[in-house]
Protein backbone atom coordinates (compact mmCIF):
# COMPACT_ATOMS: atom_id res chain seq x y z
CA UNK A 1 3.52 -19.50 21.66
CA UNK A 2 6.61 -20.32 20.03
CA UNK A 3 8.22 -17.16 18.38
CA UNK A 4 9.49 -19.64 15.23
CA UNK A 5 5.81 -20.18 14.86
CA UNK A 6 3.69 -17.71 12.82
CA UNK A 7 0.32 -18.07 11.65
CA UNK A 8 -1.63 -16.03 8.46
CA UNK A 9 -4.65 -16.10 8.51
CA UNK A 10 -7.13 -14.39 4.96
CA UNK A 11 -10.20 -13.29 4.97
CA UNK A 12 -12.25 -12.92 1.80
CA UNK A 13 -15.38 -10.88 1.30
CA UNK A 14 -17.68 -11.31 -2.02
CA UNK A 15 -20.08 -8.80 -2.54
CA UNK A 16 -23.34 -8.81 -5.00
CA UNK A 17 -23.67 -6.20 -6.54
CA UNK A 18 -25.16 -4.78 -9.76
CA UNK A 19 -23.61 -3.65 -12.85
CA UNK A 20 -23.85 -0.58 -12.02
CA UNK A 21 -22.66 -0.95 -8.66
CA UNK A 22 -19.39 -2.60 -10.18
CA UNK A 23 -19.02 0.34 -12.75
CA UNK A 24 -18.86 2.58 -9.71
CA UNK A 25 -16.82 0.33 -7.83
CA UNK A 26 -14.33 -0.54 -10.71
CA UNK A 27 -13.92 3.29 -11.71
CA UNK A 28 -13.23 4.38 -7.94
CA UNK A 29 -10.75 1.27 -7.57
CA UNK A 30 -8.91 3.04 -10.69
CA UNK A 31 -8.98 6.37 -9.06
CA UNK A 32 -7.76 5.65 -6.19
CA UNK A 33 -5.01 3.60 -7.40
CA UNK A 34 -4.04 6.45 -10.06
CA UNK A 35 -3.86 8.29 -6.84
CA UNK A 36 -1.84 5.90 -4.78
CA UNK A 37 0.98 5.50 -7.32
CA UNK A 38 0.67 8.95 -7.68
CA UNK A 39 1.29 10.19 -4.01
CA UNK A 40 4.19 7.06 -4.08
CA UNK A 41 6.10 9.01 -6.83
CA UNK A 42 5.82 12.23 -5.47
CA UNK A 43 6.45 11.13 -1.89
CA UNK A 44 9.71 9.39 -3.65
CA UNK A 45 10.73 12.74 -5.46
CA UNK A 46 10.61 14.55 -1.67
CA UNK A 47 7.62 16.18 -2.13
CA UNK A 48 5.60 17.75 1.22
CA UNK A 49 2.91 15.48 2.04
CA UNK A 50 0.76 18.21 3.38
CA UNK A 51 1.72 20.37 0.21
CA UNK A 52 0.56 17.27 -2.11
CA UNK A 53 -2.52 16.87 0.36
CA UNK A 54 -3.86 20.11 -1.02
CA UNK A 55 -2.79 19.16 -4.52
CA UNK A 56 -4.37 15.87 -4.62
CA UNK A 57 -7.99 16.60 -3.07
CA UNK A 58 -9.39 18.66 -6.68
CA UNK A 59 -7.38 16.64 -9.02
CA UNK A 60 -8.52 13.09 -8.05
CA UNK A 61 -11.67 14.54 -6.33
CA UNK A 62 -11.46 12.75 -3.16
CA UNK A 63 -11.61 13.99 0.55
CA UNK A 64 -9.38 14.98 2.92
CA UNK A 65 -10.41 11.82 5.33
CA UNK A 66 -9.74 9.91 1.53
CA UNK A 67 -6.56 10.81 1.38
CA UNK A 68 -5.62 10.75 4.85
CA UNK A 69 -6.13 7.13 4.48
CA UNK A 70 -4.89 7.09 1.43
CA UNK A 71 -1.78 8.16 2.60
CA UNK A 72 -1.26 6.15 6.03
CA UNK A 73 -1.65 3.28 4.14
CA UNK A 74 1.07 4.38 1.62
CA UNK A 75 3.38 5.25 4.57
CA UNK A 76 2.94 1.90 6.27
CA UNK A 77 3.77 -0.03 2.92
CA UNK A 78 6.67 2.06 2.59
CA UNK A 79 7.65 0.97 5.87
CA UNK A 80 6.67 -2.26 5.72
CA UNK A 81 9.07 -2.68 2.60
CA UNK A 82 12.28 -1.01 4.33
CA UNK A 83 12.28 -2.99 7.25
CA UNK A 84 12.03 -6.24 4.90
CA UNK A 85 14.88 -5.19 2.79
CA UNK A 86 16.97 -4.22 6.16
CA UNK A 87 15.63 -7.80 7.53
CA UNK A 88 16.66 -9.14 4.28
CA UNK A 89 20.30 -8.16 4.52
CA UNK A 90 21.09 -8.55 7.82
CA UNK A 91 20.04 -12.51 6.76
CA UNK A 92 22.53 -12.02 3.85
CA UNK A 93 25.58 -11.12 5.36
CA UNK A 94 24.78 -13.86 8.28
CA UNK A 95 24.66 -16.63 5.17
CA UNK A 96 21.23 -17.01 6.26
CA UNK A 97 19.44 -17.34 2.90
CA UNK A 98 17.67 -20.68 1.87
CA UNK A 99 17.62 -21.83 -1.18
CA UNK A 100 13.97 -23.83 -2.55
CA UNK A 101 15.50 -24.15 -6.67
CA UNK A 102 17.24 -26.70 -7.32
């Protein structure tokens, strides 16, 4: 396959559920991302991740498997974004930018 060619592909998953279901399933969707940005900040302000591990498990009652995942998936963002922006300016200071506004 040609390396110039990438393809996406999304996937979309509707559930039926009641309204009590998607009470429960709003208010842990809030939770967790309370605790997301949360763990981001911290993470940000050099705090321990196994010293915010303990924190984190009482005050946003989740598990330690819960935040494990919580957490690998923060990491890989994190990582995700650096190696855009480094991407992004190695294309800047080849003049490798396009331009769609005119």
């Amino acid at each position: 396959m040609n390396d110039m060619v990438k393809q996406q592909r999304t996937y979309q998953s509707r559930l039926s559920v009641s309204s009590e279901e998607d009470m429960f399933l709003f208010g842990y969707g809030c939770l967790v991302g309370k605790a997301e940005r949360t763990l981001f900040a911290k993470l940000q302000g050099g705090e321990n991740l196994a010293a915010l591990k303990r924190e984190f498990l009482p005050k946003f009652g989740i598990t330690a498997r819960q935040f494990n995942g919580m957490a690998a998936e923060l990491v890989g963002k994190i990582a995700s974004i650096k190696e855009r922006q480094a991407d992004s300016l190695k294309k800047r200071s080849k003049g490798e930018w396009l331009c769609f506004a005119r």
